[in-house]
PDB file of N, CA and C in Angstrom:
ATOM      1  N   UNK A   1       0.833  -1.177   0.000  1.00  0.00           N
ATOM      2  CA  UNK A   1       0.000   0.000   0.000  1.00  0.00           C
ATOM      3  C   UNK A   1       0.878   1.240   0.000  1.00  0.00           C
ATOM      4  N   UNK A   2       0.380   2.205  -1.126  1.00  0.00           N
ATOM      5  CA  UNK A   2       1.468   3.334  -0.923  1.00  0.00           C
ATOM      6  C   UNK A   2       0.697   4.261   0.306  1.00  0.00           C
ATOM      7  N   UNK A   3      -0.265   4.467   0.812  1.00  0.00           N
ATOM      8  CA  UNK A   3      -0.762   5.367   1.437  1.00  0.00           C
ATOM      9  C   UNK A   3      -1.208   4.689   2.794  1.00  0.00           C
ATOM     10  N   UNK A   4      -0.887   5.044   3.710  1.00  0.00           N
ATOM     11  CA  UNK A   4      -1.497   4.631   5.277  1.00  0.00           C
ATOM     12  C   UNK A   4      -2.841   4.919   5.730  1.00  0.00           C
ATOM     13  N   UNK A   5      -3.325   5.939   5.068  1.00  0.00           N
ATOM     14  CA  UNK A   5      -4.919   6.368   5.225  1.00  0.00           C
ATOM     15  C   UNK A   5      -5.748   4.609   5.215  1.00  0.00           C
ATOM     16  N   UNK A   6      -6.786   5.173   5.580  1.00  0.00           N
ATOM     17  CA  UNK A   6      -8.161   4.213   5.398  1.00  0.00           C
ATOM     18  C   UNK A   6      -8.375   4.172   4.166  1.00  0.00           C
ATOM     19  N   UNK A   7      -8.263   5.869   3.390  1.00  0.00           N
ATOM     20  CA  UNK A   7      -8.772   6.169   1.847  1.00  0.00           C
ATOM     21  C   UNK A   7      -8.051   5.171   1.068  1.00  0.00           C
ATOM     22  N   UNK A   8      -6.384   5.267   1.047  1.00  0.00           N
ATOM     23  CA  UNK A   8      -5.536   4.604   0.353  1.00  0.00           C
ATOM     24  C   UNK A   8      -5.755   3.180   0.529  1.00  0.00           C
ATOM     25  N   UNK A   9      -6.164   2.598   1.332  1.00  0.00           N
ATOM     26  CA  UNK A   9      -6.897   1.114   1.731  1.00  0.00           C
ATOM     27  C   UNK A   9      -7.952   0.886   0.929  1.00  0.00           C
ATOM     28  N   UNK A  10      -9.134   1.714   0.990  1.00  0.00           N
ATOM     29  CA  UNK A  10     -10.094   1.405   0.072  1.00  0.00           C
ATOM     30  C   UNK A  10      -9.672   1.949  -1.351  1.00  0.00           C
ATOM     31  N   UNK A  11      -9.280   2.959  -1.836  1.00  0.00           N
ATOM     32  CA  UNK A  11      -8.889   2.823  -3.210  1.00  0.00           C
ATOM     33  C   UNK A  11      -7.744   1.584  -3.444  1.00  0.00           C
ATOM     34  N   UNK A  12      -7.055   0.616  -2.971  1.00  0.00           N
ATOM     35  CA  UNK A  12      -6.569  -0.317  -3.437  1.00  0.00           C
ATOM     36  C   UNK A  12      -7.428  -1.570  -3.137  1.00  0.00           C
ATOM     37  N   UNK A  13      -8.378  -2.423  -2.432  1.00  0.00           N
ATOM     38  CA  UNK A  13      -8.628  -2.663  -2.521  1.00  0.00           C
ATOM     39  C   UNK A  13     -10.192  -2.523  -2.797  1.00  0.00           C
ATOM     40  N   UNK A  14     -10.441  -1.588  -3.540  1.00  0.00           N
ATOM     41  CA  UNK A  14     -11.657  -1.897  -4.115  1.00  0.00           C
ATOM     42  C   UNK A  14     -13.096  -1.109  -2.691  1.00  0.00           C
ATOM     43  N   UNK A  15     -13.940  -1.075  -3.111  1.00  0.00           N
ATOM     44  CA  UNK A  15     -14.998  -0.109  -2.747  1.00  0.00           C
ATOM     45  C   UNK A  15     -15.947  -0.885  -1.520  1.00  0.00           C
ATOM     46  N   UNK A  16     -15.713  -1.154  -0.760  1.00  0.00           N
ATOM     47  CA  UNK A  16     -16.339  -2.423   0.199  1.00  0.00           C
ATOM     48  C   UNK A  16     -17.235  -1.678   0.767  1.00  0.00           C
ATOM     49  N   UNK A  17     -18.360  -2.106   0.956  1.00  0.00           N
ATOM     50  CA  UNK A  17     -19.181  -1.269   1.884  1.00  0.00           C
ATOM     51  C   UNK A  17     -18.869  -1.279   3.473  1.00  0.00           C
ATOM     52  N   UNK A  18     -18.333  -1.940   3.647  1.00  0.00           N
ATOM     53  CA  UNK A  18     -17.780  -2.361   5.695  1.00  0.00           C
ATOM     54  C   UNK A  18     -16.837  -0.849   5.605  1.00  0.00           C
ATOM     55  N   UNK A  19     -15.686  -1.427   5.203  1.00  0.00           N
ATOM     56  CA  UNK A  19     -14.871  -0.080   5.190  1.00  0.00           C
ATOM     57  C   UNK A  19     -15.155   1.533   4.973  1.00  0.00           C
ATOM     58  N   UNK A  20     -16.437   1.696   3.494  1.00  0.00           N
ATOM     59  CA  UNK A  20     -17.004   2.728   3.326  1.00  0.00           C
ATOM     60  C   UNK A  20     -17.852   2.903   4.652  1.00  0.00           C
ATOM     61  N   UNK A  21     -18.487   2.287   5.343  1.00  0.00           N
ATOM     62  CA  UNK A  21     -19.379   2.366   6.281  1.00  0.00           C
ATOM     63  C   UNK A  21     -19.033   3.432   7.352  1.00  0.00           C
ATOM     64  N   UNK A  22     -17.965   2.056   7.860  1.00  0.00           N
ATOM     65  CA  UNK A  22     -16.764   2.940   9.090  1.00  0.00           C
ATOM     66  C   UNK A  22     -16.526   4.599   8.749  1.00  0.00           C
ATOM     67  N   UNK A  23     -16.055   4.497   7.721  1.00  0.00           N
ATOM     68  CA  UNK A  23     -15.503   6.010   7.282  1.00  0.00           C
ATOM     69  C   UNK A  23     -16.503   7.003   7.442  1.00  0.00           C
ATOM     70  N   UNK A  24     -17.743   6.562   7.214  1.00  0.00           N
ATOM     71  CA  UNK A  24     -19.168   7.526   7.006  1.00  0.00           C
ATOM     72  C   UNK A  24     -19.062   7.924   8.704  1.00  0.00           C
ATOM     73  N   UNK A  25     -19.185   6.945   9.624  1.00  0.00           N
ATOM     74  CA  UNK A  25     -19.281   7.231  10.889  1.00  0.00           C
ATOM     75  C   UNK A  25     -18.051   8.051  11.694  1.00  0.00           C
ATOM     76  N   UNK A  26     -16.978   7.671  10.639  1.00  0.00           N
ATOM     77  CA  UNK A  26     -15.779   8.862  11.496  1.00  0.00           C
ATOM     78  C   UNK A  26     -16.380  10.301  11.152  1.00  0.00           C
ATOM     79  N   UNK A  27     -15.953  10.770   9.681  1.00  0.00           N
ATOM     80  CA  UNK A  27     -16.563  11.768   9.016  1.00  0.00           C
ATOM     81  C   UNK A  27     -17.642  12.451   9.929  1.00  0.00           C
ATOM     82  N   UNK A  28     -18.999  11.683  10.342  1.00  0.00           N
ATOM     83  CA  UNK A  28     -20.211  12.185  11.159  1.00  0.00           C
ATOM     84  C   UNK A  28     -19.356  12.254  12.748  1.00  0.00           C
ATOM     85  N   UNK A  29     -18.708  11.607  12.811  1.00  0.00           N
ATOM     86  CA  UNK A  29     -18.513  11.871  14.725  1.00  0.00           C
ATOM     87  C   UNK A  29     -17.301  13.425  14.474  1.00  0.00           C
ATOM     88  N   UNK A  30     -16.300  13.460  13.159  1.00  0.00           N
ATOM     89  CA  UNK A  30     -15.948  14.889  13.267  1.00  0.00           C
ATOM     90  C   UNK A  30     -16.063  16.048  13.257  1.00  0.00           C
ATOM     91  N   UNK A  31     -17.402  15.835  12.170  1.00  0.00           N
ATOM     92  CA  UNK A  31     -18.674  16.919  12.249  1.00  0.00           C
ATOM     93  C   UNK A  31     -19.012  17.425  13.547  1.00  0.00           C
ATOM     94  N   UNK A  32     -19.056  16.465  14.105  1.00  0.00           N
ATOM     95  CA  UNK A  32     -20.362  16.700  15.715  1.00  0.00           C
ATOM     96  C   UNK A  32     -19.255  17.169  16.460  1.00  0.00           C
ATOM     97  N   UNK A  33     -18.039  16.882  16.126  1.00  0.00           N
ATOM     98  CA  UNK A  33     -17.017  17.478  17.199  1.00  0.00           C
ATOM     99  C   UNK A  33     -16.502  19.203  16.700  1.00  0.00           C
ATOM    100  N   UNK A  34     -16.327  19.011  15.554  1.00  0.00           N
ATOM    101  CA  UNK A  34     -16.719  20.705  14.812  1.00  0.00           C
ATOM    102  C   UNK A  34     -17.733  21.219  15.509  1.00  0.00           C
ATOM    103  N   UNK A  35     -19.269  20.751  14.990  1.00  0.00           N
ATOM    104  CA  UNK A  35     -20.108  21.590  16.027  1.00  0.00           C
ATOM    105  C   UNK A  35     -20.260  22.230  17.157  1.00  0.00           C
ATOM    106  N   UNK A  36     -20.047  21.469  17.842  1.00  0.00           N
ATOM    107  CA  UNK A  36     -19.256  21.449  19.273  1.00  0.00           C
ATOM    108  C   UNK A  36     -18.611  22.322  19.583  1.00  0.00           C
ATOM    109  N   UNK A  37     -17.170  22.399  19.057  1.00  0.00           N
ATOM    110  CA  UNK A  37     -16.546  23.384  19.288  1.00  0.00           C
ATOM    111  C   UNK A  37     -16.776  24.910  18.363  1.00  0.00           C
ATOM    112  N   UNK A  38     -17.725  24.589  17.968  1.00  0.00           N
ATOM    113  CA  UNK A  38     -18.194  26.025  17.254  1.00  0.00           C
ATOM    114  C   UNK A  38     -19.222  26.843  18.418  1.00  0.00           C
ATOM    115  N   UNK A  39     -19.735  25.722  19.189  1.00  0.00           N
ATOM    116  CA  UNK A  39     -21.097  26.074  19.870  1.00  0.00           C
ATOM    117  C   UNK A  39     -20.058  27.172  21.172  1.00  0.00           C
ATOM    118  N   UNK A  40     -18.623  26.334  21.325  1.00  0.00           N
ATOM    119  CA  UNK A  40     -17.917  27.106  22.632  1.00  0.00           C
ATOM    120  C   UNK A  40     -17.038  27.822  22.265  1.00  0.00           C
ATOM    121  N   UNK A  41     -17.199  28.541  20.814  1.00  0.00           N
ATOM    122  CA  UNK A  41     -16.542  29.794  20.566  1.00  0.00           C
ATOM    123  C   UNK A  41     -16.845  31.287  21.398  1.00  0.00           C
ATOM    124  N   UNK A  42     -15.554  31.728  22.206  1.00  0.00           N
ATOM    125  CA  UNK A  42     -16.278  32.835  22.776  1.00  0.00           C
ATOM    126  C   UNK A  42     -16.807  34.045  22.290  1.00  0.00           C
ATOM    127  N   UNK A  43     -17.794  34.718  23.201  1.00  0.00           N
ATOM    128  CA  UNK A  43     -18.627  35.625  22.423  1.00  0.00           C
ATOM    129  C   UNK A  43     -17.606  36.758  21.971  1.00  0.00           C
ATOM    130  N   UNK A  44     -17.907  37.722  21.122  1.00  0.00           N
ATOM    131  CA  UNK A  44     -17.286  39.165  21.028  1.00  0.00           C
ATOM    132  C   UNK A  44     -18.046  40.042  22.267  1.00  0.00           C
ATOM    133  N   UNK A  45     -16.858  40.456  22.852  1.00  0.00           N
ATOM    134  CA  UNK A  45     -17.766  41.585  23.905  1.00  0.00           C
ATOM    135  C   UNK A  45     -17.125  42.826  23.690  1.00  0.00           C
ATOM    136  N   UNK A  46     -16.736  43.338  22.607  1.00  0.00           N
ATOM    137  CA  UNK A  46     -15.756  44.620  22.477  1.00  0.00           C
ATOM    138  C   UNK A  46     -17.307  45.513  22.228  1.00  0.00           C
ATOM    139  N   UNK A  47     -17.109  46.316  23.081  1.00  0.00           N
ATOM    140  CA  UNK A  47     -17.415  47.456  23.046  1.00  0.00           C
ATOM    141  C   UNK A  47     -16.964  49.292  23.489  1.00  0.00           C
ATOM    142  N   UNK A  48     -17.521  50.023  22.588  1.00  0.00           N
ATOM    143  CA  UNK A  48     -17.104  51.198  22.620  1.00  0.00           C
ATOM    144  C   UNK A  48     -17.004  51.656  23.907  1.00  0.00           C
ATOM    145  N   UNK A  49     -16.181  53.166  24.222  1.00  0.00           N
ATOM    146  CA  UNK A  49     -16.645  53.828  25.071  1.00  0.00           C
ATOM    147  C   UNK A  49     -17.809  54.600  25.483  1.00  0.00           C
ATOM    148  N   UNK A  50     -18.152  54.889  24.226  1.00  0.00           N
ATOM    149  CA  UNK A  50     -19.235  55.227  24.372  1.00  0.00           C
ATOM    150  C   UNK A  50     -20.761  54.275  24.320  1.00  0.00           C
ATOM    151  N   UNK A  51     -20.552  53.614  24.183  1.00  0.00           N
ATOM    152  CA  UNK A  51     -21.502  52.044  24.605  1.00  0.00           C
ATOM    153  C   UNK A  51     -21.239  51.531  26.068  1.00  0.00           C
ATOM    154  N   UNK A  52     -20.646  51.829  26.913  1.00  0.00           N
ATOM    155  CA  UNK A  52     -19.819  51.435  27.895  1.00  0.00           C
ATOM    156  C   UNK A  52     -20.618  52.657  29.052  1.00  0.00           C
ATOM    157  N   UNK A  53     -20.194  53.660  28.345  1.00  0.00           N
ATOM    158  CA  UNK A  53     -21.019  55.237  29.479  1.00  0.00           C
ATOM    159  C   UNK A  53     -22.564  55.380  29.075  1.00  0.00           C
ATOM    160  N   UNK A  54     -23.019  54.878  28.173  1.00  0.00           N
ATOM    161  CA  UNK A  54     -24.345  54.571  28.062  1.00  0.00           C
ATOM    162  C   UNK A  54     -24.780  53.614  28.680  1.00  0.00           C
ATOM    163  N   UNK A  55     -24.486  52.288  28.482  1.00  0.00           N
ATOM    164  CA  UNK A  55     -24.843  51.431  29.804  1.00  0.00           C
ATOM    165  C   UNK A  55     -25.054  51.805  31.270  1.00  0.00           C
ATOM    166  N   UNK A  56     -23.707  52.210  31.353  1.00  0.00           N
ATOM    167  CA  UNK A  56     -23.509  52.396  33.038  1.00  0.00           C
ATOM    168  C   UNK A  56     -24.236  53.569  33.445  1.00  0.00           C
ATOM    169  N   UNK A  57     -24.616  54.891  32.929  1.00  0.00           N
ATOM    170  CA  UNK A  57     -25.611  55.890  33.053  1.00  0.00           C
ATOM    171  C   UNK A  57     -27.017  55.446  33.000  1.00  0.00           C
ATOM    172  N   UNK A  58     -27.086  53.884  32.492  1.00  0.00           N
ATOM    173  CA  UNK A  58     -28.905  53.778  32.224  1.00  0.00           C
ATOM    174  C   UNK A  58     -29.196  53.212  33.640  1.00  0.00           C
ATOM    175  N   UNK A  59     -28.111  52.660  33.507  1.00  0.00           N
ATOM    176  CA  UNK A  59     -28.439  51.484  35.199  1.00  0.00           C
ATOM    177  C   UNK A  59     -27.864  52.685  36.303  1.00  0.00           C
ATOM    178  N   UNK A  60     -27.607  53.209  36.185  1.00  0.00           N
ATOM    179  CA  UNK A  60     -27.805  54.337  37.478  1.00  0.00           C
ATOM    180  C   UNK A  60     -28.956  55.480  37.774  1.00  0.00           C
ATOM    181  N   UNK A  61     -29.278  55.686  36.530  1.00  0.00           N
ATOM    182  CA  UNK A  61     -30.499  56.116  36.438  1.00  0.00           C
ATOM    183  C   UNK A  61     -31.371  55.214  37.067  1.00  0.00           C
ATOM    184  N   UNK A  62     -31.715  54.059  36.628  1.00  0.00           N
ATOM    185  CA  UNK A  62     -32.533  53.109  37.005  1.00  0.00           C
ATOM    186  C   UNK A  62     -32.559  52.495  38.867  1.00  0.00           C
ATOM    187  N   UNK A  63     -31.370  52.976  39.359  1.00  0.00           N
ATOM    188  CA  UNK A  63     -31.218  53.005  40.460  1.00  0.00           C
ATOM    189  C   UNK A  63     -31.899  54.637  41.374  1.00  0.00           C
ATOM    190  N   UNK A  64     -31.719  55.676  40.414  1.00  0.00           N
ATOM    191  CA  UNK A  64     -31.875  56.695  40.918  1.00  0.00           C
ATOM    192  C   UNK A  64     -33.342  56.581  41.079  1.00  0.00           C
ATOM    193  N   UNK A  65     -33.853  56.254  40.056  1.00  0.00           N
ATOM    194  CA  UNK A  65     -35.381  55.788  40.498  1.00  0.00           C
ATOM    195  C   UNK A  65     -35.937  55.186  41.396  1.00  0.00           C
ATOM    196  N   UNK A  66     -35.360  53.694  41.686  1.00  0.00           N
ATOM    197  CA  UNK A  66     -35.448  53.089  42.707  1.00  0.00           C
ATOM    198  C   UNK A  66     -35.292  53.911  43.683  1.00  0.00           C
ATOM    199  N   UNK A  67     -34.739  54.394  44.177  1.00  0.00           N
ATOM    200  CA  UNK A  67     -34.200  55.555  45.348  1.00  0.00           C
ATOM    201  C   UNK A  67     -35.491  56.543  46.006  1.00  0.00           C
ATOM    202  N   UNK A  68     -35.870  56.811  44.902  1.00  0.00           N
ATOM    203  CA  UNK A  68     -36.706  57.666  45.130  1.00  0.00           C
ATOM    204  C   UNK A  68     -38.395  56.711  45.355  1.00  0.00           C
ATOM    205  N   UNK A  69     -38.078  55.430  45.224  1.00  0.00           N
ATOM    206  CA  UNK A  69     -39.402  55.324  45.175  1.00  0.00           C
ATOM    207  C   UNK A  69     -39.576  54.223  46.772  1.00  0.00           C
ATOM    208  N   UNK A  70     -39.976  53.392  46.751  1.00  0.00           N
ATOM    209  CA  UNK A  70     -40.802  52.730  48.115  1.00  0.00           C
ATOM    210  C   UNK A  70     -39.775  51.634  48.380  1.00  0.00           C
ATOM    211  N   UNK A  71     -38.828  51.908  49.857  1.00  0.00           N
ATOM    212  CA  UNK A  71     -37.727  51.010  50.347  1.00  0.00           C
ATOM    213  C   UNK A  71     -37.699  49.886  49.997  1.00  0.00           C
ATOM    214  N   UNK A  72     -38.396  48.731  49.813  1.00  0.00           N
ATOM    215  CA  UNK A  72     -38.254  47.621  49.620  1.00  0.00           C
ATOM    216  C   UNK A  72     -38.435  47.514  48.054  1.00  0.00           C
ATOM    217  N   UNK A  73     -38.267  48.282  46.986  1.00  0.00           N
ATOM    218  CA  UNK A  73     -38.308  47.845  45.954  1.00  0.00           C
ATOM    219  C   UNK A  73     -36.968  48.370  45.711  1.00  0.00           C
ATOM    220  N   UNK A  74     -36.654  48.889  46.781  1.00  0.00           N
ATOM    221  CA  UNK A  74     -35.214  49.566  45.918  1.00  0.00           C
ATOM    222  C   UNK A  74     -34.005  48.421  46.659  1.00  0.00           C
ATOM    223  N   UNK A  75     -34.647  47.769  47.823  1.00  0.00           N
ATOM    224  CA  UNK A  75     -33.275  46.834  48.612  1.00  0.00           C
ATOM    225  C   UNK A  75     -33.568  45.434  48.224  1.00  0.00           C
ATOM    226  N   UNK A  76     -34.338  45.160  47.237  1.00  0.00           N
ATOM    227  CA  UNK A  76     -34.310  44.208  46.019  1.00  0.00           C
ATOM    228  C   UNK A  76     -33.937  44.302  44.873  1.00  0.00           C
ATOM    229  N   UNK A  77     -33.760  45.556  44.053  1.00  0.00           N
ATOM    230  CA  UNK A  77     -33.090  45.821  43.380  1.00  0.00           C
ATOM    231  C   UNK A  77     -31.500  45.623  43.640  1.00  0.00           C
ATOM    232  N   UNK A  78     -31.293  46.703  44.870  1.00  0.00           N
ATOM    233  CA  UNK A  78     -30.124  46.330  45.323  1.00  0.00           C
ATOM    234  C   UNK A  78     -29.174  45.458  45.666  1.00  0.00           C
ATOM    235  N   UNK A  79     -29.864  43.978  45.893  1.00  0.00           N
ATOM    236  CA  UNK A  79     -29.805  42.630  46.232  1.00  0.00           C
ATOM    237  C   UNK A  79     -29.205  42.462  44.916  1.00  0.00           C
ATOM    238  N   UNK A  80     -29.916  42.588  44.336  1.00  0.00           N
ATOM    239  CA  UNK A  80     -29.777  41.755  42.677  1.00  0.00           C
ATOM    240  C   UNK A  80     -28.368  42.399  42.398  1.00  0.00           C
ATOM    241  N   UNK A  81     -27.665  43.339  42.727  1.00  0.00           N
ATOM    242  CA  UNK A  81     -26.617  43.991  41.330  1.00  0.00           C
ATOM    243  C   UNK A  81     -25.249  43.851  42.830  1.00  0.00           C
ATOM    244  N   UNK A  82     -25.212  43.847  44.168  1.00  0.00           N
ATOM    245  CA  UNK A  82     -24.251  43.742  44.829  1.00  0.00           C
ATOM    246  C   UNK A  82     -25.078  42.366  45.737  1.00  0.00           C
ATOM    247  N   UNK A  83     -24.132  41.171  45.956  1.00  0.00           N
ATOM    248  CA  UNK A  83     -24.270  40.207  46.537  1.00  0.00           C
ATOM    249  C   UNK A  83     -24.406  40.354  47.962  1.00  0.00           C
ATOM    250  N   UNK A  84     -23.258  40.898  48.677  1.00  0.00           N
ATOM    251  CA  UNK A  84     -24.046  40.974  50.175  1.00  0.00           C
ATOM    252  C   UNK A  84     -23.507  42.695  50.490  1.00  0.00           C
ATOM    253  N   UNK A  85     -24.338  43.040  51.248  1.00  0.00           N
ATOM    254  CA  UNK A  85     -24.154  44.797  51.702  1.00  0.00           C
ATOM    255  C   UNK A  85     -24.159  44.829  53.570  1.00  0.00           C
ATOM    256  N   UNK A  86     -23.714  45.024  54.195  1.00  0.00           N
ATOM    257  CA  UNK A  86     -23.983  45.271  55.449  1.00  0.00           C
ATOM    258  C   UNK A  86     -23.324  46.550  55.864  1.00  0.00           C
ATOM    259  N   UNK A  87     -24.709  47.571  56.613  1.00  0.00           N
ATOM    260  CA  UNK A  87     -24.124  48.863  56.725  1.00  0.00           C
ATOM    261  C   UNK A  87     -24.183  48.860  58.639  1.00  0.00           C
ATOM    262  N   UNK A  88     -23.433  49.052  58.913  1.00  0.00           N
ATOM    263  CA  UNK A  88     -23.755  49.395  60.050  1.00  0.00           C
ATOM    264  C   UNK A  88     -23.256  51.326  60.364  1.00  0.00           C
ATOM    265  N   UNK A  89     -24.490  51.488  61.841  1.00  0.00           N
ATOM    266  CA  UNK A  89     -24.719  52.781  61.872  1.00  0.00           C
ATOM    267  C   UNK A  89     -23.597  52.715  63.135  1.00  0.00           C
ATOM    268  N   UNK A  90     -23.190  54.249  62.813  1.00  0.00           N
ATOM    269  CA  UNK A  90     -22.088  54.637  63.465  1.00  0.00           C
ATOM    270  C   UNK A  90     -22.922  56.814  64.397  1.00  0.00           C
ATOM    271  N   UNK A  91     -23.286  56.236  65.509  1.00  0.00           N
ATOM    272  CA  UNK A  91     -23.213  57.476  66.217  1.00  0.00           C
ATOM    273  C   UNK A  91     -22.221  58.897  65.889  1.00  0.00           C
ATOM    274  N   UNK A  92     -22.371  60.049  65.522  1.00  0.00           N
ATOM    275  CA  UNK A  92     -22.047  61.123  65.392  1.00  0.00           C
ATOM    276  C   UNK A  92     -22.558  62.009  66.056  1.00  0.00           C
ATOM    277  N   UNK A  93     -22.244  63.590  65.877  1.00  0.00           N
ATOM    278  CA  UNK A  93     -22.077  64.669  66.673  1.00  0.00           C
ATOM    279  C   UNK A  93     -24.098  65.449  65.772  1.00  0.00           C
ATOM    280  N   UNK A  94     -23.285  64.747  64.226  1.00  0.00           N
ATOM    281  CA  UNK A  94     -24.484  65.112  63.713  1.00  0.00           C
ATOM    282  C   UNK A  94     -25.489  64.455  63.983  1.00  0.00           C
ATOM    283  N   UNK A  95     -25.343  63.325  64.218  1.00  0.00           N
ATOM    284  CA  UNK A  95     -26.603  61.956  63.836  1.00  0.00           C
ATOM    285  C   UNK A  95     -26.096  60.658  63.779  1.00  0.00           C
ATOM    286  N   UNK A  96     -26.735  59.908  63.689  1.00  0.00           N
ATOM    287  CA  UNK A  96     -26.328  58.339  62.712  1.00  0.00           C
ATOM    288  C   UNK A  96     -25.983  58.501  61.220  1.00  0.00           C
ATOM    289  N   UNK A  97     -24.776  57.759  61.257  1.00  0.00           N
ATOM    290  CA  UNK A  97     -24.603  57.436  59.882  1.00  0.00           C
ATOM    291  C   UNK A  97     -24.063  56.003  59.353  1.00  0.00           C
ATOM    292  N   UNK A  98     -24.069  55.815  58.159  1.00  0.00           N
ATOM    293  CA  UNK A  98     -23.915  54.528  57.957  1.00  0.00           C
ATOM    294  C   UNK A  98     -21.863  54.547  58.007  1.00  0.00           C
ATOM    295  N   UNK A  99     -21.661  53.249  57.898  1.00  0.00           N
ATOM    296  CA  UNK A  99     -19.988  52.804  57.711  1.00  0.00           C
ATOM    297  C   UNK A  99     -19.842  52.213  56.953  1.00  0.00           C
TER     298      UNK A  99
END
């Protein structure tokens, strides 16, 4: 055999369906492994600066709202975007304040 392939196997001896078979099923399992690794290509996340200060101005806005509106919709909001918060109040000359 001049060729080590499977191919060079079946072009010398002739067109067998066993051998063609096998080959069909490598071919399909390299596909599915292509797919695959197409599916865990990472995303593009480039974005502008100015896509970047638009974001971060909408969601502060959206906080500024919260703020202004009824405590418990705003310390669920708050929940959601920082994982844990603990303020404790600290006595002053003025008042309580947070730390």
């Amino acid at each position: 055999m001049s060729e080590s392939t499977s191919e060079g196997a079946i072009a010398q001896m002739g067109h067998s369906p066993a051998p063609l078979a096998k080959l069909g099923e490598v071919d399909a399992r390299f596909a599915a492994v292509d797919r695959r690794m197409d599916e865990q290509k990472p995303v593009d996340l480039t974005a502008t600066v100015a896509e970047i200060r638009e974001f971060v101005f909408r969601n502060v806005m959206d906080l500024r709202t919260l703020l202004r509106q009824d405590a418990s919709r705003f310390k669920a909001a708050l929940a959601r975007r920082i994982g844990r918060l603990k303020l404790t109040l600290k006595e002053t000359e003025k008042g309580r304040s947070t730390r």
